[in-house]
C-alpha atoms as a PDB file:
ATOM      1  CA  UNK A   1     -13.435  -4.991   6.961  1.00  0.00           C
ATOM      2  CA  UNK A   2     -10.764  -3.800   9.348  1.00  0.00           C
ATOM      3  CA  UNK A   3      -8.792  -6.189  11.887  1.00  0.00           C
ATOM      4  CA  UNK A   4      -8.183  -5.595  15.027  1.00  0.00           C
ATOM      5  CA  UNK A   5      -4.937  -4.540  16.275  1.00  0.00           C
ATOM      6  CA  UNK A   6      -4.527  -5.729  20.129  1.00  0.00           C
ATOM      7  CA  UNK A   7      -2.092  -2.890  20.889  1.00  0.00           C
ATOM      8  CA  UNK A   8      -3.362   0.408  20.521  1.00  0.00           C
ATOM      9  CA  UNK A   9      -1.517   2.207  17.073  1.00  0.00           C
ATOM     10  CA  UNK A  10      -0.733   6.019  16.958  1.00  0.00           C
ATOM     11  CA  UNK A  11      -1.965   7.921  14.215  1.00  0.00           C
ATOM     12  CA  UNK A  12       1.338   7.603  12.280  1.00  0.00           C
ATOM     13  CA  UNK A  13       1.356   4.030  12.474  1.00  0.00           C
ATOM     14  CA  UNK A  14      -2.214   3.302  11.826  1.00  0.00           C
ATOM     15  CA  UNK A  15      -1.971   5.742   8.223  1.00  0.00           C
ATOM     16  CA  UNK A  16       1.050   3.599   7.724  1.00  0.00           C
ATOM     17  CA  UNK A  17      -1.391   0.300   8.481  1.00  0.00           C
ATOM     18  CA  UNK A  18      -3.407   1.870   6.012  1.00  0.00           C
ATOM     19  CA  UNK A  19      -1.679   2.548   3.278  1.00  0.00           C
ATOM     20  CA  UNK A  20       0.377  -0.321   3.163  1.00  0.00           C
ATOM     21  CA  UNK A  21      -2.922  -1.943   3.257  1.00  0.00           C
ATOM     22  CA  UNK A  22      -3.779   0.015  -0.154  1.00  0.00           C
ATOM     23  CA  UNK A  23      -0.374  -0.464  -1.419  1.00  0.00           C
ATOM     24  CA  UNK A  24      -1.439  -4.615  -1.155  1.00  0.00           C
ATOM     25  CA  UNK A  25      -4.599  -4.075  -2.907  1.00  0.00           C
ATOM     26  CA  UNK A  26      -3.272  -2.012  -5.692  1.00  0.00           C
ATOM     27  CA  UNK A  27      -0.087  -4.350  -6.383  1.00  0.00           C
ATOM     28  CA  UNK A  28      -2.510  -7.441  -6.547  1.00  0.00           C
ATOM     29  CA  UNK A  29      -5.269  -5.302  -9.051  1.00  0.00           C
ATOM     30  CA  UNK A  30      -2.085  -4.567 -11.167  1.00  0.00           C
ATOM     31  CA  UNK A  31      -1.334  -8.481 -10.785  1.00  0.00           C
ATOM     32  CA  UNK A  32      -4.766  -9.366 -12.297  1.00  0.00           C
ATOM     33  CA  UNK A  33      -4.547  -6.338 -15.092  1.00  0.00           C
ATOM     34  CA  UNK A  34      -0.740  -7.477 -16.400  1.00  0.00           C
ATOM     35  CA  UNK A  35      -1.739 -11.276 -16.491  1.00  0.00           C
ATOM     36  CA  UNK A  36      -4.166 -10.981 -19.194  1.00  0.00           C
ATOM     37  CA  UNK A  37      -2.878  -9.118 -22.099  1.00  0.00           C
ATOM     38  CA  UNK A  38      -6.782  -7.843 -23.252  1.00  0.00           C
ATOM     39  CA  UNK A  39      -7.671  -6.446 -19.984  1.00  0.00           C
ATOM     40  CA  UNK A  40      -9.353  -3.438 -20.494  1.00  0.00           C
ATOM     41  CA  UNK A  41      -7.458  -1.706 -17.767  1.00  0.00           C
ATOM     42  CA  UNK A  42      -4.184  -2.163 -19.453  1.00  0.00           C
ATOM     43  CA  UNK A  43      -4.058   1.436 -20.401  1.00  0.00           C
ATOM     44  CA  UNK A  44      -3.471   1.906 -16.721  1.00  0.00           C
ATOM     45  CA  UNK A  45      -1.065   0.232 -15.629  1.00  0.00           C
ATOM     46  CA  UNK A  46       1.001   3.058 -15.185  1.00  0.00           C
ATOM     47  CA  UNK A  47      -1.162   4.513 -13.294  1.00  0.00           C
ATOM     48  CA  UNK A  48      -1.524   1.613 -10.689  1.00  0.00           C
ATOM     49  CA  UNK A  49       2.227   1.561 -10.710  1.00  0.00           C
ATOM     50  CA  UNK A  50       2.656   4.790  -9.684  1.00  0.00           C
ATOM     51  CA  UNK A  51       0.097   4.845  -6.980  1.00  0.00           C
ATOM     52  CA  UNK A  52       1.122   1.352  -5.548  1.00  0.00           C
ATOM     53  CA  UNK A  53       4.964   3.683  -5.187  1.00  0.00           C
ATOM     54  CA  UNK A  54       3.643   6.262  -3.360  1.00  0.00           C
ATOM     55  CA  UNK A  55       1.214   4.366  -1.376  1.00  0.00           C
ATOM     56  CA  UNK A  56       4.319   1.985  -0.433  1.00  0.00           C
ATOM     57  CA  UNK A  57       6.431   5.170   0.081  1.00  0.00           C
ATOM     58  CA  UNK A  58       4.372   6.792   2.616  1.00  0.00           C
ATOM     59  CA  UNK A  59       3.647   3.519   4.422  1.00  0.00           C
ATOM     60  CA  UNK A  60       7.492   3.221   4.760  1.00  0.00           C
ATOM     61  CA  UNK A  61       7.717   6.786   5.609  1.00  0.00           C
ATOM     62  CA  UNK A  62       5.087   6.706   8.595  1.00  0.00           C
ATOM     63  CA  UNK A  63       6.656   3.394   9.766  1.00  0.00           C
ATOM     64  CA  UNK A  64       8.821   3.431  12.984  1.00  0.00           C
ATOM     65  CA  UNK A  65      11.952   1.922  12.832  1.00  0.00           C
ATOM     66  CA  UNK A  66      13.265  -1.058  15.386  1.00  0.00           C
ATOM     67  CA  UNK A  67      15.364   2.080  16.508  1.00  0.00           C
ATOM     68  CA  UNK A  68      12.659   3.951  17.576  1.00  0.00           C
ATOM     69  CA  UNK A  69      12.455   6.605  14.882  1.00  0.00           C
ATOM     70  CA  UNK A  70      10.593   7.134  12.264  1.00  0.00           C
ATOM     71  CA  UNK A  71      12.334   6.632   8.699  1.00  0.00           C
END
């Protein structure tokens, strides 16, 4: 489900919506994976990690800044 944004985004900012939004999703599956110790995803982790960094990366990178530029 996607919410509605009352201002319209531009493309930069909505990917950034986005992935930020997958960045949340990934950092709470890697929650649910480290807090059991048998989880059969545990092998991985890593792999969540890094994906939850560059999913956070590019949302910060396709962010503008209170200044008015993009980071």
């Amino acid at each position: 489900m996607t919410q509605q944004n009352p201002r319209p985004q531009d493309p930069s900012e909505a990917f950034a919506h986005d992935e930020q939004h997958r960045a949340d999703g990934l950092a709470a599956r890697l929650g649910e994976i480290t807090a059991k110790p048998s989880h059969p995803s545990r092998g991985s982790v890593p792999h969540y990690q890094r994906a939850y960094q560059v999913a956070s990366a590019t949302a910060a990178a396709h962010t503008e800044q209170p200044d008015g530029r993009p980071t």
